[in-house]
Protein backbone atom coordinates (compact mmCIF):
# COMPACT_ATOMS: atom_id res chain seq x y z
CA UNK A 1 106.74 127.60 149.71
CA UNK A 2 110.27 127.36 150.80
CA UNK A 3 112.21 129.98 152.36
CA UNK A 4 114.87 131.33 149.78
CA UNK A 5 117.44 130.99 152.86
CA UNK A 6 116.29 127.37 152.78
CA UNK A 7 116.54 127.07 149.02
CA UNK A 8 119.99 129.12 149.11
CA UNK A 9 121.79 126.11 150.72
CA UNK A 10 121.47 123.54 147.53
CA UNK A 11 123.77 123.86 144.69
CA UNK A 12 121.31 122.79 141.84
CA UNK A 13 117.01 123.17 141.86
CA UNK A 14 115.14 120.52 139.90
CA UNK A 15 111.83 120.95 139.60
CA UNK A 16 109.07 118.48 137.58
CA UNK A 17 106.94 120.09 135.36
CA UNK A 18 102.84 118.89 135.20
CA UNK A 19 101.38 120.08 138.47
CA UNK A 20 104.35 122.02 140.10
CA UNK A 21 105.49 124.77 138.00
CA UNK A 22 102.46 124.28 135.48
CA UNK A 23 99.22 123.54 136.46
CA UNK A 24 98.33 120.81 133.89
CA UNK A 25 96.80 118.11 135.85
CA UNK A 26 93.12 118.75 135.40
CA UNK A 27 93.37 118.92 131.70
CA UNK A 28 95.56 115.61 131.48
CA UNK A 29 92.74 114.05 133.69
CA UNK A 30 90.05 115.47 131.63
CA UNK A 31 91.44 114.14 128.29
CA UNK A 32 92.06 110.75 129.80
CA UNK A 33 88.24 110.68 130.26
CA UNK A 34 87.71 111.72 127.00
CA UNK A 35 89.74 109.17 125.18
CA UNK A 36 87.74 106.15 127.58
CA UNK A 37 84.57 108.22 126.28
CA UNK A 38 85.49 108.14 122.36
CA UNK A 39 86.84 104.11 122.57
CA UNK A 40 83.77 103.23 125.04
CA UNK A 41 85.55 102.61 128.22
CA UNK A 42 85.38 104.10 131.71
CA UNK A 43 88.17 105.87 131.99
CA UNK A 44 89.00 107.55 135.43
CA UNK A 45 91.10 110.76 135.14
CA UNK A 46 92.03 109.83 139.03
CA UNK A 47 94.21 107.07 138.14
CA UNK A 48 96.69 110.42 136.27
CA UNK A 49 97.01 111.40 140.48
CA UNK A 50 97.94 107.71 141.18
CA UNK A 51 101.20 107.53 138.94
CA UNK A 52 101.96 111.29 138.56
CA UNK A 53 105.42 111.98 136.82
CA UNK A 54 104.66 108.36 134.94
CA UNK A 55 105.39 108.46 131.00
CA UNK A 56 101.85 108.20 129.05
CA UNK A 57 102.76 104.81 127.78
CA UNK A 58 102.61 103.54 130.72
CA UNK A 59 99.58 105.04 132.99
CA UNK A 60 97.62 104.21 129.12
CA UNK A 61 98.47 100.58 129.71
CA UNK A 62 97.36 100.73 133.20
CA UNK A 63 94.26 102.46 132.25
CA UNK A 64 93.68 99.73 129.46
CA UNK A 65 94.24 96.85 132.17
CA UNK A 66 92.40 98.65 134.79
CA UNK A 67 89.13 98.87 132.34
CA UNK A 68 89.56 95.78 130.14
CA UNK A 69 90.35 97.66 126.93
CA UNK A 70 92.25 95.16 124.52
CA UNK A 71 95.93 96.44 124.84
CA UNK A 72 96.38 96.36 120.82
CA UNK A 73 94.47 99.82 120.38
CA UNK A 74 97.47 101.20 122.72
CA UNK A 75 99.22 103.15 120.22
CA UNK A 76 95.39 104.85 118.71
CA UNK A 77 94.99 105.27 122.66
CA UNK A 78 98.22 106.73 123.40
CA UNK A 79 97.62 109.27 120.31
CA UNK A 80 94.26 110.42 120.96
CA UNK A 81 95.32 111.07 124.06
CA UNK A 82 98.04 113.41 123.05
CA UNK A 83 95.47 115.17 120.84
CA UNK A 84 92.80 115.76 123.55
CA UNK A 85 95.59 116.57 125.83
CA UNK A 86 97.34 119.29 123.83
CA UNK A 87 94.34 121.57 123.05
CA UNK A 88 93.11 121.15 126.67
CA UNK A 89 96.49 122.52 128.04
CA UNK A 90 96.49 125.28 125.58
CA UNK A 91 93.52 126.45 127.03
CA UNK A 92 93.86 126.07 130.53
CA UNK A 93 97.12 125.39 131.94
CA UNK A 94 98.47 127.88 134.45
CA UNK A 95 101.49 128.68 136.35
CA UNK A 96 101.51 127.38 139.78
CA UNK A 97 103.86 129.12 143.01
CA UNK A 98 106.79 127.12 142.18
CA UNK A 99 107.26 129.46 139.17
CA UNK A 100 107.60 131.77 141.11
CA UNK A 101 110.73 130.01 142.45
CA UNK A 102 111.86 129.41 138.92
CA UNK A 103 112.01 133.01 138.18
CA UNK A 104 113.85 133.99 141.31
CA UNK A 105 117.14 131.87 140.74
CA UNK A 106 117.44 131.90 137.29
CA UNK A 107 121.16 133.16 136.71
CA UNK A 108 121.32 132.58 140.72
CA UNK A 109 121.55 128.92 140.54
CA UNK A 110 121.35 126.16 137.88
CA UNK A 111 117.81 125.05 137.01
CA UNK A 112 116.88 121.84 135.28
CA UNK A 113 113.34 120.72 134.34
CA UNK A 114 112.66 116.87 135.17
CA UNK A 115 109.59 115.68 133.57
CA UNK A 116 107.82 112.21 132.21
CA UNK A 117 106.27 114.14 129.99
CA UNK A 118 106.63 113.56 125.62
CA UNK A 119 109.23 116.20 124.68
CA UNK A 120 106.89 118.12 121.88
CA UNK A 121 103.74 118.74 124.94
CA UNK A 122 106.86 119.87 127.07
CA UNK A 123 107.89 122.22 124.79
CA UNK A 124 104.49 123.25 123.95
CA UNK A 125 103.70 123.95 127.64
CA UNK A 126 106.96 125.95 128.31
CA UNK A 127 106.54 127.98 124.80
CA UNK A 128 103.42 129.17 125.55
CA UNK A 129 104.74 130.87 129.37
CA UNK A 130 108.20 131.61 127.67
CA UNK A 131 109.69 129.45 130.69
CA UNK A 132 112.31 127.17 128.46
CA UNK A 133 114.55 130.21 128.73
CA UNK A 134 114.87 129.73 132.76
CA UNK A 135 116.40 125.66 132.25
CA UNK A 136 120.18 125.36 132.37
CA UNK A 137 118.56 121.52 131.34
CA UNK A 138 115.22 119.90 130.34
CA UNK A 139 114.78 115.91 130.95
CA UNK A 140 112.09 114.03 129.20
CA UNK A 141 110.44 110.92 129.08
CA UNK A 142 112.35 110.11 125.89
CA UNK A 143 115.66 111.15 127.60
CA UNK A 144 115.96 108.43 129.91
CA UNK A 145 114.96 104.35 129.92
CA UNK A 146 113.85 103.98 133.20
CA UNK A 147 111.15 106.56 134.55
CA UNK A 148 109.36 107.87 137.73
CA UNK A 149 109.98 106.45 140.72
CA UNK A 150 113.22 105.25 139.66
CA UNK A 151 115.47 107.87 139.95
CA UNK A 152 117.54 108.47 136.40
CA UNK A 153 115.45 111.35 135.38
CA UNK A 154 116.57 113.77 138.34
CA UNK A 155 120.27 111.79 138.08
CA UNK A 156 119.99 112.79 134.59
CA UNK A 157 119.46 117.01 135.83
CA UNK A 158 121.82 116.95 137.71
CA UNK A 159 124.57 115.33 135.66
CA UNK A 160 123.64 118.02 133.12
CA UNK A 161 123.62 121.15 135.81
CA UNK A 162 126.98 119.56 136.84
CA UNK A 163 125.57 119.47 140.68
CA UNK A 164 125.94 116.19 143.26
CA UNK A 165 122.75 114.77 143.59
CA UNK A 166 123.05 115.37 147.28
CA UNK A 167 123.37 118.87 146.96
CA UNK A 168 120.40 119.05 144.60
CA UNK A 169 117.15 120.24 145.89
CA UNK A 170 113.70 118.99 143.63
CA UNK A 171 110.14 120.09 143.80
CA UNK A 172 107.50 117.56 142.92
CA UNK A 173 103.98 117.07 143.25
CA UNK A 174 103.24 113.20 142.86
CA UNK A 175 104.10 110.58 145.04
CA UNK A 176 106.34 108.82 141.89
CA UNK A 177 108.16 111.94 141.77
CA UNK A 178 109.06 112.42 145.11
CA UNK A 179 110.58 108.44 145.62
CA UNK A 180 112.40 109.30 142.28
CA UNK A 181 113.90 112.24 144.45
CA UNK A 182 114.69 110.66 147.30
CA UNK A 183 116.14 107.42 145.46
CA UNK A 184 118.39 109.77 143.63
CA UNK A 185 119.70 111.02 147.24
CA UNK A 186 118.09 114.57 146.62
CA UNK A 187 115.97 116.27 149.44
CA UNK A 188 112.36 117.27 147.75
CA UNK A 189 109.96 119.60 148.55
CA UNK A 190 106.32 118.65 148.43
CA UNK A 191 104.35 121.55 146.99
CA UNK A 192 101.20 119.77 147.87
CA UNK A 193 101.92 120.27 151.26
CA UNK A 194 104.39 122.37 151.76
CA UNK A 195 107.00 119.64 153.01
CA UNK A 196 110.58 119.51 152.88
CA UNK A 197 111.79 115.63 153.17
CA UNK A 198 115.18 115.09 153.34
CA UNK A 199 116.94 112.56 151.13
CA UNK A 200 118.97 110.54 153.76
CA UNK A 201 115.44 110.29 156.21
């Protein structure tokens, strides 16, 4: 993780929720697999990887296209997939080192939670680790029109933290995250890797 010298030097942290503060991602993956198994279709949890920070909506009509599933069960697909989704992350979702970070600059420095995540599995999620409490601002996939990798969600933060998207610093771990970051002029660190890019390179 970053230094907090490093960290000290932004005005506003921004940090996406499934797979960087809470570890989520297996479950999500798991459930995908489970709705393809209940409708009869291959499903690949992998593809969840491939468009990380994505809405559901949308990686469940990519999944549907990718495996020939008629597009008109979306919504039953969309729903089951909430179901299977919420009582996997109940049981095994964990906090992750950037929670860590969380915790150490709340009241330090505005916080805002950028996610493409349905509002009600958000709030789930951050009930059960008591972790709404540390968000000066929470951004969801019904908060915005345009998601991940366009940039409006993390525009959206930091409008709400009142901080200049340049001086904004955002932690991601998916490769639609991290062009949403950097489209939004923000530098954003990688916590798959460890990597601090910076938003004018």
């Amino acid at each position: 993780m970053l230094d907090n010298e490093v960290i000290n030097q932004y005005d506003g942290l921004i940090f996406d929720m499934d797979g960087t503060v809470i570890d989520t991602m297996p479950s999500h993956a798991k459930a995908w697999e489970m709705v393809g198994q209940h409708f009869g279709y291959p499903f690949d949890g992998n593809l969840l990887y491939e468009m990380s920070g994505a809405p559901v909506k949308e990686i469940a009509v990519e999944m549907m296209k990718r495996y020939a599933m008629p597009l008109d069960k979306l919504d039953d697909v969309i729903e089951l997939k909430r179901e299977y989704g919420k009582k996997l992350i109940m049981q095994h979702a964990t906090l992750l080192p950037a929670a860590n970070i969380v915790r150490a600059f709340y009241n330090k420095k505005p916080l805002a939670l950028g996610t493409g995540s349905h509002r009600p599995i958000a709030k789930i999620l951050l009930d059960k680790f008591d972790f709404e409490k540390y968000f000066s601002a929470i951004v969801t996939a019904e908060d915005i029109q345009h998601h991940k990798p366009a940039p409006d969600t993390f525009l959206r933060c930091a409008e709400l933290i009142q901080a200049k998207p340049q001086r904004c610093l955002v932690f991601e771990d998916g490769d639609f995250g991290i062009q949403a970051g950097l489209r939004a002029g923000m530098d954003v660190f990688d916590v798959r890797v460890n990597k601090l890019i910076r938003g004018n390179s």
